[in-house]
Protein backbone atom coordinates (compact mmCIF):
# COMPACT_ATOMS: atom_id res chain seq x y z
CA UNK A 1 81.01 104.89 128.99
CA UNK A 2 79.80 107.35 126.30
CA UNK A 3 76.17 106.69 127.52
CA UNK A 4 77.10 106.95 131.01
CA UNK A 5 78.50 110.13 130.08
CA UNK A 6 75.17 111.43 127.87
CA UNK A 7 73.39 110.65 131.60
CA UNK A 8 75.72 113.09 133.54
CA UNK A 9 75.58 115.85 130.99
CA UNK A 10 71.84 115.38 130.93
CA UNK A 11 71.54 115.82 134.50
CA UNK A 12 73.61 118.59 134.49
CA UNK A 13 71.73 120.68 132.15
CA UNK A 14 68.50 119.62 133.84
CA UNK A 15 70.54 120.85 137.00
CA UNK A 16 71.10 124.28 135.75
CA UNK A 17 67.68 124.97 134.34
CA UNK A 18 65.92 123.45 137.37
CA UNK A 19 67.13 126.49 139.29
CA UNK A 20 66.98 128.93 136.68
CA UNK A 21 64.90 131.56 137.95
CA UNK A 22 63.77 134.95 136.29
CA UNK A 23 67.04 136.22 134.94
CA UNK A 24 67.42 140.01 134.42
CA UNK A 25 69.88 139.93 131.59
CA UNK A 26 67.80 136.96 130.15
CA UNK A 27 64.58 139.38 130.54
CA UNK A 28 66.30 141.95 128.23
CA UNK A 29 67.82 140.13 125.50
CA UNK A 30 64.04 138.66 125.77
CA UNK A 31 62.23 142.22 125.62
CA UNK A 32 64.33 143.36 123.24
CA UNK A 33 63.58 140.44 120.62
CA UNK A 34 59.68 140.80 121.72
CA UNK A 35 59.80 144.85 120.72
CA UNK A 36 61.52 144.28 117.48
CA UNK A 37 59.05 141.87 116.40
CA UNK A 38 56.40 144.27 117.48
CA UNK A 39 57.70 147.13 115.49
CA UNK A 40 57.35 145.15 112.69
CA UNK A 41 53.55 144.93 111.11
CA UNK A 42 54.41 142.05 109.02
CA UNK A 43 57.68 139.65 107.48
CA UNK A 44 58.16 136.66 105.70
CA UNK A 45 60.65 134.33 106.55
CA UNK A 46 62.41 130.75 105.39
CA UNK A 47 62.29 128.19 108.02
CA UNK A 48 63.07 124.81 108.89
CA UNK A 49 61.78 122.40 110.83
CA UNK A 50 64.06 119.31 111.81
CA UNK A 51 62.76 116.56 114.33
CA UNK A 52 65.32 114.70 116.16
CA UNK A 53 65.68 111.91 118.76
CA UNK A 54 69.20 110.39 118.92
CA UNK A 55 68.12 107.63 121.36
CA UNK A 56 65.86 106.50 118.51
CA UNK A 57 68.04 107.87 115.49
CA UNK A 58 65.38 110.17 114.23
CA UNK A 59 66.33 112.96 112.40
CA UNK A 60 63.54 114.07 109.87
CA UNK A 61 64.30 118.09 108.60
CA UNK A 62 61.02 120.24 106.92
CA UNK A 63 61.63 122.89 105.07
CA UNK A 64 59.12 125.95 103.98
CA UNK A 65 57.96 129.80 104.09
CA UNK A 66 56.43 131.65 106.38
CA UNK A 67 54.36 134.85 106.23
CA UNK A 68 53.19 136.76 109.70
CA UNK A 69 51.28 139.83 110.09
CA UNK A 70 50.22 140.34 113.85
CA UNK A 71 48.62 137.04 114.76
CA UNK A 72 47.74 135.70 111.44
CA UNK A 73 49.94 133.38 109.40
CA UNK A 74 50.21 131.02 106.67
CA UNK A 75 53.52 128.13 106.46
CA UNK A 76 53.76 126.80 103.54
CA UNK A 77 55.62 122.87 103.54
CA UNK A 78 56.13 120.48 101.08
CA UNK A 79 53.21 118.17 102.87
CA UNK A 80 51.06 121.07 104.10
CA UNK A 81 49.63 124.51 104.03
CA UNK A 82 49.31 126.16 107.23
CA UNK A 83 46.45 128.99 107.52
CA UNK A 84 45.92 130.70 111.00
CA UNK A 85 43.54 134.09 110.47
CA UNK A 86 43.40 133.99 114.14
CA UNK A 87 40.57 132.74 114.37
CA UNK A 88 40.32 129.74 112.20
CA UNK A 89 43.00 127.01 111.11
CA UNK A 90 42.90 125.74 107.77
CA UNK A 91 45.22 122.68 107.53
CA UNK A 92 45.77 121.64 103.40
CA UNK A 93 47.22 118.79 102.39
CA UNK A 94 48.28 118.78 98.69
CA UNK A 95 48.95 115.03 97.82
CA UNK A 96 45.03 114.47 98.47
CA UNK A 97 43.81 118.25 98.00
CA UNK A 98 41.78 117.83 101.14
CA UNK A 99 41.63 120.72 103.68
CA UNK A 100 40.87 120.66 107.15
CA UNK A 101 38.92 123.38 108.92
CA UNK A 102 39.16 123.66 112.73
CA UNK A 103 38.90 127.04 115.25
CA UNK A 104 42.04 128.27 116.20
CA UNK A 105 41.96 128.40 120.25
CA UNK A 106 44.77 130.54 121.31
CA UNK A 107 44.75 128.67 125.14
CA UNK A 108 45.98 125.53 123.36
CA UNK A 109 49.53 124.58 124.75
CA UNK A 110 51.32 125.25 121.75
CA UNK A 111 54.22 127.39 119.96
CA UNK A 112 52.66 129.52 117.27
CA UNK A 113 54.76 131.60 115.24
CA UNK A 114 53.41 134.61 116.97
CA UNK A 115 53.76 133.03 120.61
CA UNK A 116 57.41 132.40 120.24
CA UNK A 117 58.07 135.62 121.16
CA UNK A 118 55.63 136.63 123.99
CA UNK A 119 56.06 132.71 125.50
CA UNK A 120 58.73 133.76 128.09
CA UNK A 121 56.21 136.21 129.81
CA UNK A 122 53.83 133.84 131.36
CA UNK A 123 54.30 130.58 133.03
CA UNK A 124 58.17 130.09 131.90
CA UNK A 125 61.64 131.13 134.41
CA UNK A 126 64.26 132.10 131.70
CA UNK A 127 67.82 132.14 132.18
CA UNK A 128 70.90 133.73 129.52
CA UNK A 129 72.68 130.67 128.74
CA UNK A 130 75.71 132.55 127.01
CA UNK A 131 76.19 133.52 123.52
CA UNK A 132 77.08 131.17 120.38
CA UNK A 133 77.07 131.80 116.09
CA UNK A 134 74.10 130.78 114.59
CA UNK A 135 74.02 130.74 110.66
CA UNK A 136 77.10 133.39 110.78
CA UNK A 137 75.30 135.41 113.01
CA UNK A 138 76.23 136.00 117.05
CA UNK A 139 72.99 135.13 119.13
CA UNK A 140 72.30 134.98 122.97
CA UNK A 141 70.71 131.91 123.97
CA UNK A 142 67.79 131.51 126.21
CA UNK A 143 66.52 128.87 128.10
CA UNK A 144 62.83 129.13 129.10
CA UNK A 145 62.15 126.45 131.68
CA UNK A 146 57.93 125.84 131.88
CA UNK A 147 56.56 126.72 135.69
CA UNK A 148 54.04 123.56 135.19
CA UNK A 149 56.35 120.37 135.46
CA UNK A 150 53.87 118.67 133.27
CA UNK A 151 54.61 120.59 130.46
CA UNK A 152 54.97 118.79 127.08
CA UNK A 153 58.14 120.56 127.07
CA UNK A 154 60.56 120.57 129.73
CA UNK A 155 62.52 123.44 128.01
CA UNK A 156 63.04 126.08 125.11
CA UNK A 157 66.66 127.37 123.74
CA UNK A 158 66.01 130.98 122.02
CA UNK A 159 68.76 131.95 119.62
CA UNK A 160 68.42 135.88 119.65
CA UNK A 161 70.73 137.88 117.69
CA UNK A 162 72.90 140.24 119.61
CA UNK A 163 72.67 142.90 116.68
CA UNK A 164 68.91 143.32 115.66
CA UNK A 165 67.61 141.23 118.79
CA UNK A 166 65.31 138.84 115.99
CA UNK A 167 64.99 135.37 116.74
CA UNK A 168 67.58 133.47 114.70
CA UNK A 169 66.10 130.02 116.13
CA UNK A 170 64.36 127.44 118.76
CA UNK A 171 64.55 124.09 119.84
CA UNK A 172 62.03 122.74 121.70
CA UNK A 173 63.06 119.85 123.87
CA UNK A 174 60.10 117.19 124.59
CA UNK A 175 60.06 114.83 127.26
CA UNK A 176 59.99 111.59 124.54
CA UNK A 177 63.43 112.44 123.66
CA UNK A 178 62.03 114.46 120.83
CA UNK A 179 64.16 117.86 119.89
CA UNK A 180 62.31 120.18 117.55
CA UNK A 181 64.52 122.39 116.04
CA UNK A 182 63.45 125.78 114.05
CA UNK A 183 66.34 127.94 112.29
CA UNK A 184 64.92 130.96 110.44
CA UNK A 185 66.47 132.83 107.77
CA UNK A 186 66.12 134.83 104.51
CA UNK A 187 64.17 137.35 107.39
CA UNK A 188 62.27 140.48 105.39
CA UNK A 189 60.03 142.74 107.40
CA UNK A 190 59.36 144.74 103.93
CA UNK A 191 56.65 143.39 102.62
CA UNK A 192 53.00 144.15 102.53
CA UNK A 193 50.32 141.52 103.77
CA UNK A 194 46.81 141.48 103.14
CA UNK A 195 44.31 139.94 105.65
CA UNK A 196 43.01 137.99 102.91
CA UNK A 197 46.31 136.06 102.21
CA UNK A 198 45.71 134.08 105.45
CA UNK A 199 42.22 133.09 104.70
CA UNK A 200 41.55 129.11 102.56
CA UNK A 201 40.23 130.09 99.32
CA UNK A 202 39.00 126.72 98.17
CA UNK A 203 37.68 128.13 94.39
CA UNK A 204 41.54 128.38 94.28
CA UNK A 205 41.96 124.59 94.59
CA UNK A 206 39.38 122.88 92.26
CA UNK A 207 37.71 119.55 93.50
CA UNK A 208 39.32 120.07 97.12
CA UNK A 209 37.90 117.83 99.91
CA UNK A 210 36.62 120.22 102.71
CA UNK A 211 35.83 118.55 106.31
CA UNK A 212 34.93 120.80 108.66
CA UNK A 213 35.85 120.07 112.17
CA UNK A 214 34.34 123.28 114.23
């Protein structure tokens, strides 16, 4: 009965996002997040990272930092160092000290930490879900539903909050059954980043492994 029932809410939600369309109140809450973060010239940030799939009783949770400043960023995880200087990725794994170098191509179909907030405004219908406390905070929620049914994902929830319009949170809902969920917090857009913070500075990390993938 209980998975019967997990079927018909399923469908239901699928139901309601299949014919969301391009939402006016949806598109506010979503400019309004989008302008905030462009106000800003650079923040740090804790975040986590949680994969789940319940059908396969998966629930992993990541936790690190974050630094943006325009497109640039570095996430620092317990398993890996994140570069992005917007032009090239450096990927750094610590339990071998080997670093991966690869060009960043900003066509690739993926969330970036700077993408999250212009996503909605090309190739995605959004729709205001309602509104719902996230981490003690009031947010909207946002779905964004992907134009291209062969998306890798079939839907976004955006967790805005209501009083400073910054994203609180996203899950990212995958067609595997895979639900990646990102809650942000400790937010500080008072701090002062140097284009040279997001660049792999391998004197810094003696005997490293580079392989070079460009």
């Amino acid at each position: 009965m209980r998975k019967y029932m997990f079927w018909v809410l399923l469908l239901l939600v699928m139901a309601k996002s299949s014919f969301a369309q391009y939402d006016p109140k949806a598109r506010k809450v979503l400019d309004n997040m989008s302008d905030r973060i462009k106000s800003i010239e650079a923040y740090s940030a804790d975040i986590s990272n949680s994969l789940i799939n319940e059908a396969d009783g998966i629930n992993d949770e990541f936790k690190g930092k974050i630094v943006v400043k325009n497109d640039m960023y570095k996430l620092e995880l317990e398993e890996q160092v994140v570069i992005n200087n917007g032009t090239t990725v450096w990927t750094y794994l610590p339990d071998v000290n080997e670093v991966n170098i690869d060009n960043y191509d900003p066509d690739e179909d993926e969330i970036t930490p700077s993408k999250i907030y212009e996503a909605y405004k090309n190739g995605y219908k959004y729709i205001l879900i309602g509104e719902e406390t996230k981490n003690g905070e009031l947010t909207s929620v946002v779905d964004l539903v992907p134009n291209d049914t062969d998306a890798q994902f079939f839907k976004i929830k955006l967790y805005i909050a209501k009083k400073d319009h910054l994203l609180k949170g996203w899950t990212m809902f995958e067609k595997s059954g895979n639900q990646y969920v990102y809650q942000i917090s400790n937010f500080n857009d008072k701090i002062t980043a140097k284009d040279s913070e997001f660049e792999f500075e391998a004197a810094n990390y003696p005997g490293v492994d580079i392989i070079d993938l460009r």
